[in-house]
Protein backbone atom coordinates (compact mmCIF):
# COMPACT_ATOMS: atom_id res chain seq x y z
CA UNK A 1 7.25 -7.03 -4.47
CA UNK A 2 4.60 -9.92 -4.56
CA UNK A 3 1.63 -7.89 -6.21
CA UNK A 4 2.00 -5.05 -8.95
CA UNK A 5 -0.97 -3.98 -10.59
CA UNK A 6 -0.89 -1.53 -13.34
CA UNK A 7 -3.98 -2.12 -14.87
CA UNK A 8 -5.26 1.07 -16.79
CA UNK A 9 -8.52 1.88 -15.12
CA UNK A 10 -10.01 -1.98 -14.73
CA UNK A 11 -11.11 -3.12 -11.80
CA UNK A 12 -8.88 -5.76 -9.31
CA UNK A 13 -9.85 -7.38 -6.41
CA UNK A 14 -8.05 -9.41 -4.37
CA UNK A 15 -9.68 -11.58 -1.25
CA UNK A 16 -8.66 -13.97 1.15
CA UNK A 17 -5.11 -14.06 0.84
CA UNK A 18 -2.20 -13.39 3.08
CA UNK A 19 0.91 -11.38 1.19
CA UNK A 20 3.96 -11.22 3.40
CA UNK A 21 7.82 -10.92 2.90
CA UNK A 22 7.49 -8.76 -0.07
CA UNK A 23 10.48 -6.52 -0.51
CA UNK A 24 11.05 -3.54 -3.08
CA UNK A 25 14.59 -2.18 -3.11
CA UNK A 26 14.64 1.46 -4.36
CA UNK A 27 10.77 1.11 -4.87
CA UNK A 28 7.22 1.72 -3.58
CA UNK A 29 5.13 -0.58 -2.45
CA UNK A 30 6.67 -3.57 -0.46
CA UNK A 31 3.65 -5.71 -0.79
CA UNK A 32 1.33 -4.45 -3.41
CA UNK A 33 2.12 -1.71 -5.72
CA UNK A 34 -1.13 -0.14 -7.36
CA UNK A 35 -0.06 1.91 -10.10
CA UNK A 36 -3.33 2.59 -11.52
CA UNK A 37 -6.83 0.97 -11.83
CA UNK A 38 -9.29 0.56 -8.61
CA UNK A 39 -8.15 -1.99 -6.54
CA UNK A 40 -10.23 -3.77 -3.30
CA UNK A 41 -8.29 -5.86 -0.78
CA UNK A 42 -10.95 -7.73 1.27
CA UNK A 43 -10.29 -9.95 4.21
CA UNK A 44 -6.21 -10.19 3.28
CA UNK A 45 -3.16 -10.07 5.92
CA UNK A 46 -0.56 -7.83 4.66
CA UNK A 47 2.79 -8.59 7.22
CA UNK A 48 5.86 -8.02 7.01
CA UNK A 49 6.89 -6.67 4.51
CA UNK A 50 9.48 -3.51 3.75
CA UNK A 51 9.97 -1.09 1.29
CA UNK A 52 13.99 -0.38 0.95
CA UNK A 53 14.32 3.53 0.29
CA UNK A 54 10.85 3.85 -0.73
CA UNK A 55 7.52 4.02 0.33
CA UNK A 56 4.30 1.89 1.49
CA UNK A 57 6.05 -0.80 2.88
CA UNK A 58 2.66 -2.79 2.68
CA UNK A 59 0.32 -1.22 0.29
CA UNK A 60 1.30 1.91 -2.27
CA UNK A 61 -1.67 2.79 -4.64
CA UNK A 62 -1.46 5.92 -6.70
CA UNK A 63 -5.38 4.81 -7.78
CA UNK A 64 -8.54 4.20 -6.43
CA UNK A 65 -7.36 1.81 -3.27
CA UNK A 66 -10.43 0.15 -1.03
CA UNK A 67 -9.60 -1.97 2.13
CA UNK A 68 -12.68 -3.97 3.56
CA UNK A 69 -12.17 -6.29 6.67
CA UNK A 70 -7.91 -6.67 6.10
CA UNK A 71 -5.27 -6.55 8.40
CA UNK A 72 -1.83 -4.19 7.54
CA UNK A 73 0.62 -4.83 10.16
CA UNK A 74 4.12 -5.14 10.92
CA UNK A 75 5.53 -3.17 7.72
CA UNK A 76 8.19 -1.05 7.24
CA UNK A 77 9.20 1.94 4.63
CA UNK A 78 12.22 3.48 5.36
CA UNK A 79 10.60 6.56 3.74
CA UNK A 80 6.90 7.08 4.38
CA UNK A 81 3.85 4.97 4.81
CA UNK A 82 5.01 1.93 6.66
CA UNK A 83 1.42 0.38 6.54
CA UNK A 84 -0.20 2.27 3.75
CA UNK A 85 0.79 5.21 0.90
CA UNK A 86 -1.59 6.84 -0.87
CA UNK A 87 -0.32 9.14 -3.76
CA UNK A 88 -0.84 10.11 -7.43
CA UNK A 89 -0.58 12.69 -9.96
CA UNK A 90 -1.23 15.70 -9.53
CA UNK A 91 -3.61 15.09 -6.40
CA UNK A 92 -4.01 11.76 -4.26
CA UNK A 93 -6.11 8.51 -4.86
CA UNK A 94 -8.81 8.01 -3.52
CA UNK A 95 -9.08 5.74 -0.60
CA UNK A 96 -11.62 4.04 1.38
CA UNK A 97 -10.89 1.57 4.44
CA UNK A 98 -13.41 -0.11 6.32
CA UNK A 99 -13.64 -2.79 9.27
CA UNK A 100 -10.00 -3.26 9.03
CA UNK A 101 -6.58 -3.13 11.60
CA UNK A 102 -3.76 -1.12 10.83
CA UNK A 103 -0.93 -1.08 13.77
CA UNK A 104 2.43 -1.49 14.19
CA UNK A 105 3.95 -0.17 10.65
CA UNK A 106 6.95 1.94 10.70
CA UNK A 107 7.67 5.10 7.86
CA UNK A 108 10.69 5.91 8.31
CA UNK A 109 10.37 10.21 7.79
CA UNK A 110 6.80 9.71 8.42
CA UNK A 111 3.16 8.08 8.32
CA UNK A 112 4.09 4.97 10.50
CA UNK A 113 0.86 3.47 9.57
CA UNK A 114 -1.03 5.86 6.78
CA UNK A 115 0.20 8.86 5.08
CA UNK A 116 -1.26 10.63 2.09
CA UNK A 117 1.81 11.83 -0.15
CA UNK A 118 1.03 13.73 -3.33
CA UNK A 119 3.74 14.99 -4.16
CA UNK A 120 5.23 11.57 -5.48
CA UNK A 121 4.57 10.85 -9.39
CA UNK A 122 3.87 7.40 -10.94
């Protein structure tokens, strides 16, 4: 996967960019993988990209995950959560996603574009 961010409560932002092709075999998180700290993605593309027996095939956060002004499209999990996972340990993430497109993703079992999973475990 291009991003993985396991940052122990800090704070990560990431703006401006465009992450595509990411790929995690046997994984979560095809494109960014946020295992823990708060993470914003602001005005980002995340395309293309596919998570191989897993889940979030463009974004997987089992922490604090905002999404301001972004684009998540054309992503695939063969799981769940083509576009977007949002898990964690015992309960969900919180999540917040604002002025932002989410189409065309593809979860294999589920949550083509957004699902909310907790029963998965960091």
């Amino acid at each position: 996967r291009p991003i993985y961010i396991d940052n122990n409560g800090g704070v990560v932002q990431i703006r401006g960019v465009t992450i595509s092709g990411g790929y995690a075999l046997l994984g979560i998180g095809g494109g960014i993988f946020n295992r823990s700290g708060i993470l914003t993605i602001e005005a980002c593309i995340i395309t293309d990209n596919f998570s191989d027996r897993g889940t979030g095939g463009g974004v997987a956060s089992w922490a604090e995950l905002n999404i301001v002004s972004s684009t998540i499209v054309n992503n695939t999990a063969t799981d769940a959560g083509g576009g977007i996972v949002i898990s964690g340990f015992p309960n969900p993430a919180n999540c917040s996603i604002t002025r932002s497109t989410i189409s065309n993703n593809t979860g294999g079992s589920g949550g083509g574009g957004f699902i909310i999973h907790p029963a998965l475990s960091p």
